[in-house]
C-alpha atoms as a PDB file:
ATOM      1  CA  UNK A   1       7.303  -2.231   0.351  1.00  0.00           C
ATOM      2  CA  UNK A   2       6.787  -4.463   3.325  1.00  0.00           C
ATOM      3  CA  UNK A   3      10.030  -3.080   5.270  1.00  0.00           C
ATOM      4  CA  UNK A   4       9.110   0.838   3.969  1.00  0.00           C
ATOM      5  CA  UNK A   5       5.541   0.482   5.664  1.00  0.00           C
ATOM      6  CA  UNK A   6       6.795  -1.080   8.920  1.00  0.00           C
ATOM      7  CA  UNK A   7       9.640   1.977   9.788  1.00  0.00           C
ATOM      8  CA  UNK A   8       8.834   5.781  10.003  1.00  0.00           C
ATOM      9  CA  UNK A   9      11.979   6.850   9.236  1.00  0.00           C
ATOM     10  CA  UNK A  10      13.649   6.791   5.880  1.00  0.00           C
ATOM     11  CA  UNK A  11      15.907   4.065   5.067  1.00  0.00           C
ATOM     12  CA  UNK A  12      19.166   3.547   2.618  1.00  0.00           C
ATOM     13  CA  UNK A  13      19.311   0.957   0.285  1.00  0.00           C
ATOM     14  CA  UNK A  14      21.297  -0.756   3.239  1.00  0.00           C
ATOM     15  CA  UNK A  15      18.675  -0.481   6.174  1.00  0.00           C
ATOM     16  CA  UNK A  16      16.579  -2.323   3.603  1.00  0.00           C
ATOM     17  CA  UNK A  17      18.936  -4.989   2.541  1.00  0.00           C
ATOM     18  CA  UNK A  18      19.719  -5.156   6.215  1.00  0.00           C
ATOM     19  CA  UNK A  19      15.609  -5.666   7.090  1.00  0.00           C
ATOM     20  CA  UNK A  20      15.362  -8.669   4.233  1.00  0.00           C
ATOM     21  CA  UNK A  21      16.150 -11.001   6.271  1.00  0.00           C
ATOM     22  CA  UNK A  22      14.693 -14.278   4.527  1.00  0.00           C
ATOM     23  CA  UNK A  23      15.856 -13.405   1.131  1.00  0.00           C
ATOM     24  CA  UNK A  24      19.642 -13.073  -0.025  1.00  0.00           C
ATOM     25  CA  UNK A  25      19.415  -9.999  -2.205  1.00  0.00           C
ATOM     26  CA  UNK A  26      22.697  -8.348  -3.719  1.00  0.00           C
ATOM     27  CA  UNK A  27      22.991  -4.533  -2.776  1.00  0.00           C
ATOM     28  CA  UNK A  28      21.954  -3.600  -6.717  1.00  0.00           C
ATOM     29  CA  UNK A  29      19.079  -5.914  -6.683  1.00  0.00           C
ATOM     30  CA  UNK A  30      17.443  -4.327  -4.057  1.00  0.00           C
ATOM     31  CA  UNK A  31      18.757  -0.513  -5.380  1.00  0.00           C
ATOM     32  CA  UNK A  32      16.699  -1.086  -8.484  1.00  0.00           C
ATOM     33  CA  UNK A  33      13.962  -1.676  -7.222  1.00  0.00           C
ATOM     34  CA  UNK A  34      14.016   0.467  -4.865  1.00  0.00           C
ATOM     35  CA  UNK A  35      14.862   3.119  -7.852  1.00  0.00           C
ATOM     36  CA  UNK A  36      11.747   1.729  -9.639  1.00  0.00           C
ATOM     37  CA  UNK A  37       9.184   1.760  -6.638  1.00  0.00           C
ATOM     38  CA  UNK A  38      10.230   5.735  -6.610  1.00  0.00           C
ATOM     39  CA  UNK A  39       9.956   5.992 -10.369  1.00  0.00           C
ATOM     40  CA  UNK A  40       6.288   4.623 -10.105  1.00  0.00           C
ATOM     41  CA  UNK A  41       5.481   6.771  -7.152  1.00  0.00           C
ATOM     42  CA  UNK A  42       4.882   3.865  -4.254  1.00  0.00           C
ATOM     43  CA  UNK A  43       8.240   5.330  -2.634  1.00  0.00           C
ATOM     44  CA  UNK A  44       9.640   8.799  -2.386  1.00  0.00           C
ATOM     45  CA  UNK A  45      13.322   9.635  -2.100  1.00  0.00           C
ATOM     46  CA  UNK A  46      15.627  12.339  -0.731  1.00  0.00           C
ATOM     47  CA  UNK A  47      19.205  12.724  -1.002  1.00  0.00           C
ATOM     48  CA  UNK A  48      21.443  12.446   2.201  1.00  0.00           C
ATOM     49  CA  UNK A  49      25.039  12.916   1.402  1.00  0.00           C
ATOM     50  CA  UNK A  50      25.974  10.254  -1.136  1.00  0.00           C
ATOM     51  CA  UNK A  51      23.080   7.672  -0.239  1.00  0.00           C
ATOM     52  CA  UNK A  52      19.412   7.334  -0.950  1.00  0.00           C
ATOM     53  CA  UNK A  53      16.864   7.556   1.550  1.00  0.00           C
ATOM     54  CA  UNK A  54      13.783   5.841   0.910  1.00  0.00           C
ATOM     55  CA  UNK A  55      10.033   6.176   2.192  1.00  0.00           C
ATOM     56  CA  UNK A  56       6.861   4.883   1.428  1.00  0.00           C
ATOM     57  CA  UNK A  57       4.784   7.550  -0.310  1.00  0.00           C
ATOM     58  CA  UNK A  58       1.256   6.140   1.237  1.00  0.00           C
ATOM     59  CA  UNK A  59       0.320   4.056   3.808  1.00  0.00           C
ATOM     60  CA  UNK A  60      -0.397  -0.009   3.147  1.00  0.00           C
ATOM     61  CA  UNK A  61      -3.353   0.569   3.278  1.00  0.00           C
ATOM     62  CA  UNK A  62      -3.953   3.468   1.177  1.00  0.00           C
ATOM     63  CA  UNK A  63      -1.972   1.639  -1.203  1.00  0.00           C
ATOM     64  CA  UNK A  64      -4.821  -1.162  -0.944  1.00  0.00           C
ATOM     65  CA  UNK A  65      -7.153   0.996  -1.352  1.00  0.00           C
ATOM     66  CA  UNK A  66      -6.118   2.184  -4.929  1.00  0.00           C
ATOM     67  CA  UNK A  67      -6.001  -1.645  -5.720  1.00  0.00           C
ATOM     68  CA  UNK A  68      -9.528  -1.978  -4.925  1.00  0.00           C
ATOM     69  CA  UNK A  69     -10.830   0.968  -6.033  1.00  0.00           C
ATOM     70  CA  UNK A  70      -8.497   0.126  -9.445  1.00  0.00           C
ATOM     71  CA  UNK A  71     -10.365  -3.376  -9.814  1.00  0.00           C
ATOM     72  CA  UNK A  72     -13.985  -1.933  -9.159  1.00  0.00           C
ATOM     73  CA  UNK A  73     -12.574   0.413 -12.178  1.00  0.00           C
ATOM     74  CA  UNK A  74     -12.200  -2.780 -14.118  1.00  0.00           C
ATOM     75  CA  UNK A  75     -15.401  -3.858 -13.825  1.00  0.00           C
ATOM     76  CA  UNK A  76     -16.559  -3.388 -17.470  1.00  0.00           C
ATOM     77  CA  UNK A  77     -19.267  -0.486 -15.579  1.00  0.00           C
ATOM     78  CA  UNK A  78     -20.889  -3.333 -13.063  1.00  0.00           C
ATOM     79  CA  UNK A  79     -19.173  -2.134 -10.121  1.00  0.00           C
ATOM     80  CA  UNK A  80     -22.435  -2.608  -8.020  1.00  0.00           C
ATOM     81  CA  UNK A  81     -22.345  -6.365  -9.103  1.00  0.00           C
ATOM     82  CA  UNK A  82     -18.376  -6.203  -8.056  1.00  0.00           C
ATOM     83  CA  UNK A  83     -19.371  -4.789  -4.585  1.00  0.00           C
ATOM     84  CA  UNK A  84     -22.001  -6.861  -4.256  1.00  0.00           C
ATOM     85  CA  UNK A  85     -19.846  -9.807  -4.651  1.00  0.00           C
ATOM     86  CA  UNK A  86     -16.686  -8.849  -2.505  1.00  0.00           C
ATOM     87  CA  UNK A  87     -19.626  -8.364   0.074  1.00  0.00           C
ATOM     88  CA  UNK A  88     -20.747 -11.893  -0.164  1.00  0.00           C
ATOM     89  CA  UNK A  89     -16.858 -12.813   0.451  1.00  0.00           C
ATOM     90  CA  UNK A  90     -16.293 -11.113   3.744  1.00  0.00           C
ATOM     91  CA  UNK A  91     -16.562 -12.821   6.901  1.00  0.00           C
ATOM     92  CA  UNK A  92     -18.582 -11.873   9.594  1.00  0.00           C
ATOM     93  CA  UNK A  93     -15.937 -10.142  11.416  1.00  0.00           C
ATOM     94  CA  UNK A  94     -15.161  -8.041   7.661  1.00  0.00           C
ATOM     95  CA  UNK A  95     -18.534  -7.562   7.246  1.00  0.00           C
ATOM     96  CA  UNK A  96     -18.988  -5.640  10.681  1.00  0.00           C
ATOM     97  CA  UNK A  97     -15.508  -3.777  10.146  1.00  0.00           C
ATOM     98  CA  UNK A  98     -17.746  -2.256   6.481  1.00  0.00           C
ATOM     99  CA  UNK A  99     -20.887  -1.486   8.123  1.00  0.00           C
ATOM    100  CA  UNK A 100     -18.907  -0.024  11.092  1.00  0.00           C
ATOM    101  CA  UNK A 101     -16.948   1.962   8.449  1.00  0.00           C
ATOM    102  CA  UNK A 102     -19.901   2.788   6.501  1.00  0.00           C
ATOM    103  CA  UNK A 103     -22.511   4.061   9.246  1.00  0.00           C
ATOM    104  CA  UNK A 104     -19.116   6.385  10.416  1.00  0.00           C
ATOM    105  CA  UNK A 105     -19.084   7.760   6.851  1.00  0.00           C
ATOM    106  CA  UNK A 106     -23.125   8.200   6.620  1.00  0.00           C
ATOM    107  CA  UNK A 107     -22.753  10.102  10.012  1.00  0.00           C
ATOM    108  CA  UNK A 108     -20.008  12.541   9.662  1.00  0.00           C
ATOM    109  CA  UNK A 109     -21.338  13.408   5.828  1.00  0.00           C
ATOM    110  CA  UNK A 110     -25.176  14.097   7.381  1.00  0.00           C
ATOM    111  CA  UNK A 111     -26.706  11.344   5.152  1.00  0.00           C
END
C-alpha cells in the first residue's frame, strides 16, 4: 500500500515490483496481492490494454482512520475509556495536533 499512497498515478503490477526496492518479490507475488488489496477494497483497478492499473482507493490516512475508528468499535461499548486512554498516550506535540483538530471541528459545526 506504501508505494500506491506515495504515486498519483496508477501503476501496473510492474511499476510496483519496480518501486519494492528492499524486497525481492516474484511478478505473481506481488499480482496477488495486488488482486487481493482490490478484492478487499484498499485498491481500485482499471483495465489498460492487457495490464492492470492499480490505485489506492483512500488516502493513508483515511485508511488509518477506519483502523481507529474500527478499534474504538471494539471496545466492548467503553469507547470513552478507549479515548481517554489513547489521549493519555499522545505526546505533547499529538496532543496539540487533537485539540488543534478538535477546536477546527467545534468551529466550523457552530458548537
Amino acid at each position: 500500500m506504501d508505494v500506491l499512497w506515495e504515486t498519483v498515478s496508477p501503476l501496473t503490477v510492474r511499476e510496483v515490483s519496480e518501486r519494492l526496492t528492499e524486497r525481492d518479490l516474484a511478478h505473481t507475488t506481488v499480482m496477488t496481492v495486488l488482486d487481493r488489496l482490490a478484492k478487499k477494497g484498499f485498491a481500485v483497478r482499471e483495465r489498460d490494454g492487457r495490464a492492470w492499473q492499480y490505485q489506492a482507493a483512500a488516502s493513508r490516512e483515511a485508511y488509518v482512520t477506519e483502523l481507529m475508528l474500527s478499534a474504538l468499535d471494539q471496545a466492548a461499548g467503553d469507547r470513552q475509556a478507549a479515548l481517554t486512554r489513547f489521549a493519555r498516550s499522545v505526546t505533547d506535540s499529538e496532543a496539540r495536533a487533537l485539540r488543534s483538530a478538535l477546536e477546527a471541528f467545534e468551529d466550523r459545526s457552530g458548537s
